[in-house]
C-alpha atoms as a PDB file:
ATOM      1  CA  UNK A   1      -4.742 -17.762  13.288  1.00  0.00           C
ATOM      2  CA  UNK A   2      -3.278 -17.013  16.651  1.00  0.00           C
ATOM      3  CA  UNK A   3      -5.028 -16.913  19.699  1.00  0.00           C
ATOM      4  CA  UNK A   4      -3.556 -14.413  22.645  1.00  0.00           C
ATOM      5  CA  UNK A   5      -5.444 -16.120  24.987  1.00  0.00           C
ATOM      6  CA  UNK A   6      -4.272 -19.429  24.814  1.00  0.00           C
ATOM      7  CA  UNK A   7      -0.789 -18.435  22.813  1.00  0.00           C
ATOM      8  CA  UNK A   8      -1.331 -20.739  20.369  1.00  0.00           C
ATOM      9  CA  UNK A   9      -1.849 -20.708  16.795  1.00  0.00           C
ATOM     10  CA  UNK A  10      -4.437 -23.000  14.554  1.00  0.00           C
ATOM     11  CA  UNK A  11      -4.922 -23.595  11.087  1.00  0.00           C
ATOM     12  CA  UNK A  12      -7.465 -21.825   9.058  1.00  0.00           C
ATOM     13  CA  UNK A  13      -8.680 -23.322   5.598  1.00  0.00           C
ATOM     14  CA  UNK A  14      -6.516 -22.717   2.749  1.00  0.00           C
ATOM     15  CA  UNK A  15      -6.662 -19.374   0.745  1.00  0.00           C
ATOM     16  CA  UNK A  16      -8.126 -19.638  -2.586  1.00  0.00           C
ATOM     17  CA  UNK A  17      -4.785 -18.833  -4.262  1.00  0.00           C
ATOM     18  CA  UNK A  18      -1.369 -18.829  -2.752  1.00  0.00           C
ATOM     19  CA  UNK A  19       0.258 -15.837  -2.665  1.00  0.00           C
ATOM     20  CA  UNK A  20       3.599 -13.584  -2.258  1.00  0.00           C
ATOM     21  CA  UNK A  21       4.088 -10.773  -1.437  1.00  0.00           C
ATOM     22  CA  UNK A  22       0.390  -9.785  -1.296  1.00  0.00           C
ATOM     23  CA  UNK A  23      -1.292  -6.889   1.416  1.00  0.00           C
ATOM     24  CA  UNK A  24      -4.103  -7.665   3.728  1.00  0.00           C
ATOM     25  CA  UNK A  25      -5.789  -5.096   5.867  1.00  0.00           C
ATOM     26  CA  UNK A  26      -8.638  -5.485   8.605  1.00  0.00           C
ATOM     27  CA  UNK A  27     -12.154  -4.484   7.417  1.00  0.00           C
ATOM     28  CA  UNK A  28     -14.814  -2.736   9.688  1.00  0.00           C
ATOM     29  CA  UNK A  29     -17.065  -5.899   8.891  1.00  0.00           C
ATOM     30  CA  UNK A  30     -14.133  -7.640  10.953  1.00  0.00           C
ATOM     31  CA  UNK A  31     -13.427  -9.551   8.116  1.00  0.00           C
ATOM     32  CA  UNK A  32      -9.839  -9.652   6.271  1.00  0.00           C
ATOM     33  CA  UNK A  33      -9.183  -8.299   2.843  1.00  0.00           C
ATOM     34  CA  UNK A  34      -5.972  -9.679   0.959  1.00  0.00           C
ATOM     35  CA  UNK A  35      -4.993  -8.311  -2.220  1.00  0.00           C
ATOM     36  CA  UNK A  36      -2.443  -9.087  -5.086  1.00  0.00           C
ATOM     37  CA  UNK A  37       1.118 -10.607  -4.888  1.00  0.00           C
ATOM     38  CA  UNK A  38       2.908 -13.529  -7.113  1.00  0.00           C
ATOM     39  CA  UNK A  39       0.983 -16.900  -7.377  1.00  0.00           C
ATOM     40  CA  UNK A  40       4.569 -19.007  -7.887  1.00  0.00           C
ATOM     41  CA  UNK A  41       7.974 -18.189  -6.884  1.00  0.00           C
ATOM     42  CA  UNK A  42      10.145 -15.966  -9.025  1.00  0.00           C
ATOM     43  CA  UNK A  43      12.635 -18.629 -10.843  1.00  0.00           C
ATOM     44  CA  UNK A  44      15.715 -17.129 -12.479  1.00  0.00           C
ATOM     45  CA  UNK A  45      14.916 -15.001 -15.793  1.00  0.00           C
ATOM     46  CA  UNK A  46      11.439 -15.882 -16.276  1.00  0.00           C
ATOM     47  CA  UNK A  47       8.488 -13.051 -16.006  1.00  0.00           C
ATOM     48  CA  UNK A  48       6.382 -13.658 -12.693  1.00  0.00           C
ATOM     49  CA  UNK A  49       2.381 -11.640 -13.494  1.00  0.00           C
ATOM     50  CA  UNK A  50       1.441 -10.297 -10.181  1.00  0.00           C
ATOM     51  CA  UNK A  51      -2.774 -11.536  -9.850  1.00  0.00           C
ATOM     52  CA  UNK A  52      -5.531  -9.473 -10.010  1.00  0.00           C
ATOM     53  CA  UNK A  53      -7.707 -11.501  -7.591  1.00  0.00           C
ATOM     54  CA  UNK A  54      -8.854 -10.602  -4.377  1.00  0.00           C
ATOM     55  CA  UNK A  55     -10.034 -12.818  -1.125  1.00  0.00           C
ATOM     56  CA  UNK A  56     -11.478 -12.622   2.364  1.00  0.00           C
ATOM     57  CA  UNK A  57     -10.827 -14.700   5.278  1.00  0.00           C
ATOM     58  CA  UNK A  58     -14.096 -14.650   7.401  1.00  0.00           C
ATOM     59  CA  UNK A  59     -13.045 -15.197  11.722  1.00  0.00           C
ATOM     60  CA  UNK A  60     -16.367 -16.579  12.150  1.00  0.00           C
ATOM     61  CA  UNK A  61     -16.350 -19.235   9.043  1.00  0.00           C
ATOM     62  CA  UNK A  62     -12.481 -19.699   9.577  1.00  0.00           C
ATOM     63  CA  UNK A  63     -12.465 -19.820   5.755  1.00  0.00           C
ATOM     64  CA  UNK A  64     -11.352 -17.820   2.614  1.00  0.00           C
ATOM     65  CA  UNK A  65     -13.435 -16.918  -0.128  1.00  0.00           C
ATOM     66  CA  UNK A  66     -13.043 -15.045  -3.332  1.00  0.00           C
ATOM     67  CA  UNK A  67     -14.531 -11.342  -3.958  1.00  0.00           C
ATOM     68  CA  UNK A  68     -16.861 -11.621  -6.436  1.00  0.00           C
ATOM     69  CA  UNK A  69     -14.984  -8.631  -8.909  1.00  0.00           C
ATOM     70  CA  UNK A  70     -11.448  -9.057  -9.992  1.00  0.00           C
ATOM     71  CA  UNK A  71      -8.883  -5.543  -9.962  1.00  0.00           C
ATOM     72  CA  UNK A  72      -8.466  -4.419 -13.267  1.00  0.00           C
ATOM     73  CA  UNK A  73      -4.625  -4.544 -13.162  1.00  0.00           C
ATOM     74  CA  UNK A  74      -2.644  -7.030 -11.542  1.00  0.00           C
ATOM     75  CA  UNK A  75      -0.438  -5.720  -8.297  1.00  0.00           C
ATOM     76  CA  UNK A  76       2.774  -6.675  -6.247  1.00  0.00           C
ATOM     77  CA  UNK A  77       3.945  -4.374  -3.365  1.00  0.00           C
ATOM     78  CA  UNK A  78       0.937  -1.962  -3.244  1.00  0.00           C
ATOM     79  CA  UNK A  79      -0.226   0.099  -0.685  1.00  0.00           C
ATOM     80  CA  UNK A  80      -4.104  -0.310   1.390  1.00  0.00           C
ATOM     81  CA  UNK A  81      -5.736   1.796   3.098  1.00  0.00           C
ATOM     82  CA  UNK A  82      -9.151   2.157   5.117  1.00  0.00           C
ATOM     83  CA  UNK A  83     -11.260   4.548   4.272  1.00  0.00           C
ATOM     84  CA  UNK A  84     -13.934   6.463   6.960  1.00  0.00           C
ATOM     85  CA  UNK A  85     -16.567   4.937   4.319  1.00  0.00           C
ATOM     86  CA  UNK A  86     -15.543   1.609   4.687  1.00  0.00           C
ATOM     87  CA  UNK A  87     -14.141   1.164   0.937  1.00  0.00           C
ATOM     88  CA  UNK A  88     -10.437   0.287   0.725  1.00  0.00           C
ATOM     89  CA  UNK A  89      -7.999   2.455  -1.371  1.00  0.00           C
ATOM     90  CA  UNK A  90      -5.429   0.254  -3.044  1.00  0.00           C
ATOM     91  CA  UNK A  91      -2.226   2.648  -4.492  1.00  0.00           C
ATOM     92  CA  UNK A  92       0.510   1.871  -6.855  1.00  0.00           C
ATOM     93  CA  UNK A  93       1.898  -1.422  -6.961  1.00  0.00           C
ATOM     94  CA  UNK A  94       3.687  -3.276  -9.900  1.00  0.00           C
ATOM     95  CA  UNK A  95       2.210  -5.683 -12.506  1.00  0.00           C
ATOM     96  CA  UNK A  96       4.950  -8.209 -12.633  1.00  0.00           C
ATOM     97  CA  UNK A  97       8.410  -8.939 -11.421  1.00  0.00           C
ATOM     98  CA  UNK A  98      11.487 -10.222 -13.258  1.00  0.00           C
ATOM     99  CA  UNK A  99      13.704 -12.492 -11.164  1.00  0.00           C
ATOM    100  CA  UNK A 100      12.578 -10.800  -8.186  1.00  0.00           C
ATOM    101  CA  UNK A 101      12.482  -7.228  -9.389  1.00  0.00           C
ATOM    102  CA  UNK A 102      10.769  -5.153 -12.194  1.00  0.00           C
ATOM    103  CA  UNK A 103      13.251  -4.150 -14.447  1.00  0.00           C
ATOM    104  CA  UNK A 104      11.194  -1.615 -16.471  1.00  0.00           C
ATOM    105  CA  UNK A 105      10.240   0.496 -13.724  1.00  0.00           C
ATOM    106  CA  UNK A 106       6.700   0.355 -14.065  1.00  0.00           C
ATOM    107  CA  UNK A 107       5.366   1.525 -10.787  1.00  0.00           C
ATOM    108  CA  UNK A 108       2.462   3.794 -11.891  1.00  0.00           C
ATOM    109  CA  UNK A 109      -0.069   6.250 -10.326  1.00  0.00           C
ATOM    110  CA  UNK A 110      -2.850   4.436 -10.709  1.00  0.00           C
ATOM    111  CA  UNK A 111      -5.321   3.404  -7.520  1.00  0.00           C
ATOM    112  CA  UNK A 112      -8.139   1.747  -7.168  1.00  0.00           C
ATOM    113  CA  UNK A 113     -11.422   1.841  -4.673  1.00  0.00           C
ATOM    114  CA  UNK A 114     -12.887  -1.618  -3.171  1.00  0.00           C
ATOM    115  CA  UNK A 115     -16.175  -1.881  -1.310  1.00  0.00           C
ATOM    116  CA  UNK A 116     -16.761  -4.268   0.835  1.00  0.00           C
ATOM    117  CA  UNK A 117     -20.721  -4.221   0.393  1.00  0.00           C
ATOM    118  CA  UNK A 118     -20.554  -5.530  -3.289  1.00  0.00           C
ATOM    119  CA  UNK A 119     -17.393  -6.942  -3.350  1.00  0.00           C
ATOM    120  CA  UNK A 120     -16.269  -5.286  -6.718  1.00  0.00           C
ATOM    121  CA  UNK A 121     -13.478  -3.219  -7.540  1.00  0.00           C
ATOM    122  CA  UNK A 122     -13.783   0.702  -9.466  1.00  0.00           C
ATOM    123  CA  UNK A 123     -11.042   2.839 -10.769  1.00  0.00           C
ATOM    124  CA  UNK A 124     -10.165   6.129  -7.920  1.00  0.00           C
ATOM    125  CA  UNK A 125      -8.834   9.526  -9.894  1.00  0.00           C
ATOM    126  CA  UNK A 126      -5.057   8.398 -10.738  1.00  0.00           C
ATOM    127  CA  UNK A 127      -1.908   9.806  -7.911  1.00  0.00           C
ATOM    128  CA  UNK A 128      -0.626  13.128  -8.644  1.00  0.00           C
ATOM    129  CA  UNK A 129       3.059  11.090  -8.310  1.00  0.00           C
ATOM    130  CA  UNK A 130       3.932   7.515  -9.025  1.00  0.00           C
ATOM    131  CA  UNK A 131       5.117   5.947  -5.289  1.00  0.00           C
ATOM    132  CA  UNK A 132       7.276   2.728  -4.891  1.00  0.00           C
ATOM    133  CA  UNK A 133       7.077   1.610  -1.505  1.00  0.00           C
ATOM    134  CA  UNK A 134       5.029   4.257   0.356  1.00  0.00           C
ATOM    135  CA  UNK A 135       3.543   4.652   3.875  1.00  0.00           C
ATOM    136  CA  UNK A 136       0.233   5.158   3.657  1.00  0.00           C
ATOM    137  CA  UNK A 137      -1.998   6.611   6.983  1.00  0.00           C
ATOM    138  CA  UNK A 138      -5.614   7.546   7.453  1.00  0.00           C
ATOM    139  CA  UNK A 139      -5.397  11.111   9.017  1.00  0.00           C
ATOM    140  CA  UNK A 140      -8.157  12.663  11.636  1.00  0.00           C
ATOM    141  CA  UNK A 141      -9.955  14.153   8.943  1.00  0.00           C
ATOM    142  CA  UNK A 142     -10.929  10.819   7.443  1.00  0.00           C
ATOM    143  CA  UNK A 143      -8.301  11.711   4.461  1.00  0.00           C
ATOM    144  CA  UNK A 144      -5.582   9.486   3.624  1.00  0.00           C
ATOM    145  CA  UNK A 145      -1.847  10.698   3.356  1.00  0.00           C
ATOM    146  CA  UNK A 146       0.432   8.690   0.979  1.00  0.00           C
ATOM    147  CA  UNK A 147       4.066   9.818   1.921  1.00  0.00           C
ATOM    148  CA  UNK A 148       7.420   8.571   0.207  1.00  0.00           C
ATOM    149  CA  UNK A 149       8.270   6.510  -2.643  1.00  0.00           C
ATOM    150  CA  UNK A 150       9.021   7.462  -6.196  1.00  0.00           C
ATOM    151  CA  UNK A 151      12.499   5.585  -6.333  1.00  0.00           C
ATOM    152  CA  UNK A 152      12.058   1.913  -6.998  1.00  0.00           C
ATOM    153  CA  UNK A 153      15.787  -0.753  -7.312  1.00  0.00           C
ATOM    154  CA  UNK A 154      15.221  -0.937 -11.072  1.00  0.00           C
ATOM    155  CA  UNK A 155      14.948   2.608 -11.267  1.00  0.00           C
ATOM    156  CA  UNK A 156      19.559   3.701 -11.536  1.00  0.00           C
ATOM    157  CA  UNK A 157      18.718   6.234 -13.394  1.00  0.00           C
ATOM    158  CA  UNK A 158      16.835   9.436 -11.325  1.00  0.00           C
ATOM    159  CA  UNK A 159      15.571  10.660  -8.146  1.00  0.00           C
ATOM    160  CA  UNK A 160      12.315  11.729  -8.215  1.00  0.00           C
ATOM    161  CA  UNK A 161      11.256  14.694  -5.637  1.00  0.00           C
ATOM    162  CA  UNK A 162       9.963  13.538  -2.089  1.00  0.00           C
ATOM    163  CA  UNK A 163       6.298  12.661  -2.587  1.00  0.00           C
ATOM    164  CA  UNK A 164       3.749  13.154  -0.426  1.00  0.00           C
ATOM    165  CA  UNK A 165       0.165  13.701  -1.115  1.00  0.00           C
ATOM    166  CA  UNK A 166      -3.267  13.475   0.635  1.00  0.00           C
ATOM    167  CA  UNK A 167      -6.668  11.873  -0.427  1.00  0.00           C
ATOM    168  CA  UNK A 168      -9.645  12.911  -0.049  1.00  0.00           C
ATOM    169  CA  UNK A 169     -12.456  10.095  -0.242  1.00  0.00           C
ATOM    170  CA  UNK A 170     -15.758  12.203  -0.446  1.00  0.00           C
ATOM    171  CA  UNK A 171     -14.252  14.442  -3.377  1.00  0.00           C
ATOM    172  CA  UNK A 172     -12.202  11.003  -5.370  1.00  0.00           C
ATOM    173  CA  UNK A 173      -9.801  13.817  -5.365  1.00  0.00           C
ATOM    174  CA  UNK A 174      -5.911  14.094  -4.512  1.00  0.00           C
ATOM    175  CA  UNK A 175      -4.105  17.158  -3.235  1.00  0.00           C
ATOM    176  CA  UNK A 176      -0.299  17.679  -2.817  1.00  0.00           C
ATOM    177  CA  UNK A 177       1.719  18.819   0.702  1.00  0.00           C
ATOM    178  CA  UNK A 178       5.105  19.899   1.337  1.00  0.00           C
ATOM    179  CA  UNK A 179       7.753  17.338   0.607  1.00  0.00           C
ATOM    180  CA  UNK A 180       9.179  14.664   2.745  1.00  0.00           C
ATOM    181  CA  UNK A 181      12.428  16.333   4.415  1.00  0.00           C
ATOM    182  CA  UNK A 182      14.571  13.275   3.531  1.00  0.00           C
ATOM    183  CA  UNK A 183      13.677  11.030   0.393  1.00  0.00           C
ATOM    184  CA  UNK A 184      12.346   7.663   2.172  1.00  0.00           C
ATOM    185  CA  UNK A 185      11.743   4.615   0.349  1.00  0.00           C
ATOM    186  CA  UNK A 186      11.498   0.808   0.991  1.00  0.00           C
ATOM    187  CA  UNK A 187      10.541  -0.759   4.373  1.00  0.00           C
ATOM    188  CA  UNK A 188       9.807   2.997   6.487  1.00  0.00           C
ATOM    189  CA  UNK A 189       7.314   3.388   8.759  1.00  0.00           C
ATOM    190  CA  UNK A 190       4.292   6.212   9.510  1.00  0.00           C
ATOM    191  CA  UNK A 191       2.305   5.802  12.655  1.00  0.00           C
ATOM    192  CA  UNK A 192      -0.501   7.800  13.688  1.00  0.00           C
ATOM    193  CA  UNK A 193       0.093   9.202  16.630  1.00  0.00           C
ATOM    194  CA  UNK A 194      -2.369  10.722  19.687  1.00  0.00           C
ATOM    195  CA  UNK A 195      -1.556  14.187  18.458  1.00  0.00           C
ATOM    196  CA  UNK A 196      -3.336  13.396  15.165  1.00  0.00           C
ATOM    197  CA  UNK A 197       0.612  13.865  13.441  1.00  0.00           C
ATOM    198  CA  UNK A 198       1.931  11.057  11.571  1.00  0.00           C
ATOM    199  CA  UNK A 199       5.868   9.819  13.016  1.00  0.00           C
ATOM    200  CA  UNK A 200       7.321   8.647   9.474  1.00  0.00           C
ATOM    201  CA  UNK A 201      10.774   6.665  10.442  1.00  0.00           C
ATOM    202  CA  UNK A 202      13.773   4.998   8.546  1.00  0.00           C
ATOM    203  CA  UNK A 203      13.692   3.045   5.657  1.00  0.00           C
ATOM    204  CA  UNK A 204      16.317   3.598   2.734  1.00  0.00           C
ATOM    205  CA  UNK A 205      17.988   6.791   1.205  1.00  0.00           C
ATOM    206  CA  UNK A 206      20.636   8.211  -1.266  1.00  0.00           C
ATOM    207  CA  UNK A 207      21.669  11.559  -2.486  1.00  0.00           C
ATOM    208  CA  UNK A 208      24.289   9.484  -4.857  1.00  0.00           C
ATOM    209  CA  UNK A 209      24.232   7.271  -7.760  1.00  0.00           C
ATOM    210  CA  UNK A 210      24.909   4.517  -8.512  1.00  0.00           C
ATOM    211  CA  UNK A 211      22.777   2.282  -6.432  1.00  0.00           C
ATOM    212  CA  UNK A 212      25.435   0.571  -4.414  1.00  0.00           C
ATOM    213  CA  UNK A 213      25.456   3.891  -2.182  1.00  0.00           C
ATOM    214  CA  UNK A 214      21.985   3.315  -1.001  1.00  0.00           C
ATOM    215  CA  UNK A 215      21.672   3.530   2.796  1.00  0.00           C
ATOM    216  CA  UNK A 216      19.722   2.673   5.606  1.00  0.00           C
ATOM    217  CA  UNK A 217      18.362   5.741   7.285  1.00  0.00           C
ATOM    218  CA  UNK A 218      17.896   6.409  10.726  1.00  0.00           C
ATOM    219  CA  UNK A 219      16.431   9.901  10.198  1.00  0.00           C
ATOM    220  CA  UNK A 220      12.418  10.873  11.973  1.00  0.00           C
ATOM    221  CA  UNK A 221      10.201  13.408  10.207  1.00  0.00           C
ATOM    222  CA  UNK A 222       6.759  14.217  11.428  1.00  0.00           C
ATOM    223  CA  UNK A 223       3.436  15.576   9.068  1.00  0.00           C
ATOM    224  CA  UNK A 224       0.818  17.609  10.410  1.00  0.00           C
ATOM    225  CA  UNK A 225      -2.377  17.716   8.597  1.00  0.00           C
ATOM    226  CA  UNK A 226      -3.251  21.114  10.057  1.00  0.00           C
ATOM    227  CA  UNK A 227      -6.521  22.631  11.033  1.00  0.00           C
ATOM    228  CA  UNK A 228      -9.145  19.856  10.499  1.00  0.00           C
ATOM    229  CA  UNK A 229     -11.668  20.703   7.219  1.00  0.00           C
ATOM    230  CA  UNK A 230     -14.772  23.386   8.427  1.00  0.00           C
ATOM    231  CA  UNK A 231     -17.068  20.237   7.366  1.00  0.00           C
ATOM    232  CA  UNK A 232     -16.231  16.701   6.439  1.00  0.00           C
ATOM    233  CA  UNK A 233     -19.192  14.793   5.053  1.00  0.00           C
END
């Protein structure tokens, strides 16, 4: 943990299980929620199983402990976000890697609901697209937008439109919005800005194949949700 008011860090206890590669995201509880990711270190060739367990890291306690339900797939590179409710929404993700990479493509559209009051883990009504590496940011309204994806390295062999989609928490229900302007994968970034539009910056592109003429992208887009809901619950 580090301390900004002394500039220096300290240990905490050890997590239950080490991890790579895993999320984490800042409950309203204060608390820490860390999900996923490779217990060992890819080794050449063999098949690495992402983990399907969960932990917290409690400031107070300066300790880790396991959530008492398990996800019901095992996940590498997903996506969290919080929900106005609370309850985390965990998108996409891979089950394992091979030598670093999955080379079967399996990013899916699943995604998955946690709450924090009972610790347990539920199934959320599956991604209208599949999204490898997306931004994900809570909007004003309390819904989430998931923006970019769909291309993943083991993936040579198509291009996928520019995904971007919006969830809405109090319906378990996702809708679809106009497509990214440029197709944005890997390490971009979305911030929410004052305006209540989300800035969505770089990360990779390609309008060729093969792979090798992939490209860092210094393009900006910006989403706006619109005209806030008559009535969110």
């Amino acid at each position: 943990v580090y301390d900004p008011a002394t500039g220096e860090w300290e240990p905490t206890g050890p997590m239950v299980v080490p991890r790579l590669d895993s999320t984490a995201i800042l409950l309203a509880s204060g608390k820490v929620l860390v999900v996923g990711g490779l217990t060992t270190v890819p080794q050449p060739n063999p098949v690495i199983p992402a983990t399907t367990r969960s932990e917290l890291y409690d400031p107070e306690a300066n300790a880790w402990t396991e959530t008492k339900g398990s996800l019901r797939r095992p996940v590498i590179w997903n996506t969290l976000a919080l929900l106005p409710t609370g309850e985390v929404l965990l998108t996409n993700g891979l089950p394992q890697v091979y030598n670093g990479i999955d080379p079967t493509c399996r990013f899916n559209a699943e995604a998955d609901i946690y709450d924090p009051i009972t610790e347990e883990w539920r199934p959320a009504h599956p991604m209208l697209n599949a999204h490898s590496y997306p931004s994900a940011v809570r909007l004003p309204s309390g819904r989430v937008l998931l923006a970019g994806g769909g291309l993943h390295p083991g993936c040579f062999t198509s291009l996928s439109m520019f995904p971007s989609e919006v969830y809405d928490p109090w319906h378990d229900a996702w809708a679809p919005t106009p497509p990214l302007r440029h197709f944005e994968f890997g390490a971009a970034a979305a911030v929410l800005l004052q305006s209540g539009q989300v800035l969505f910056t770089g990360g990779e592109t390609t309008d060729f194949m093969p792979w090798t003429h992939w490209d860092t992208l210094s393009a900006a887009q910006i989403f706006d949700e619109g005209p806030l809901p008559e009535a969110v619950p």
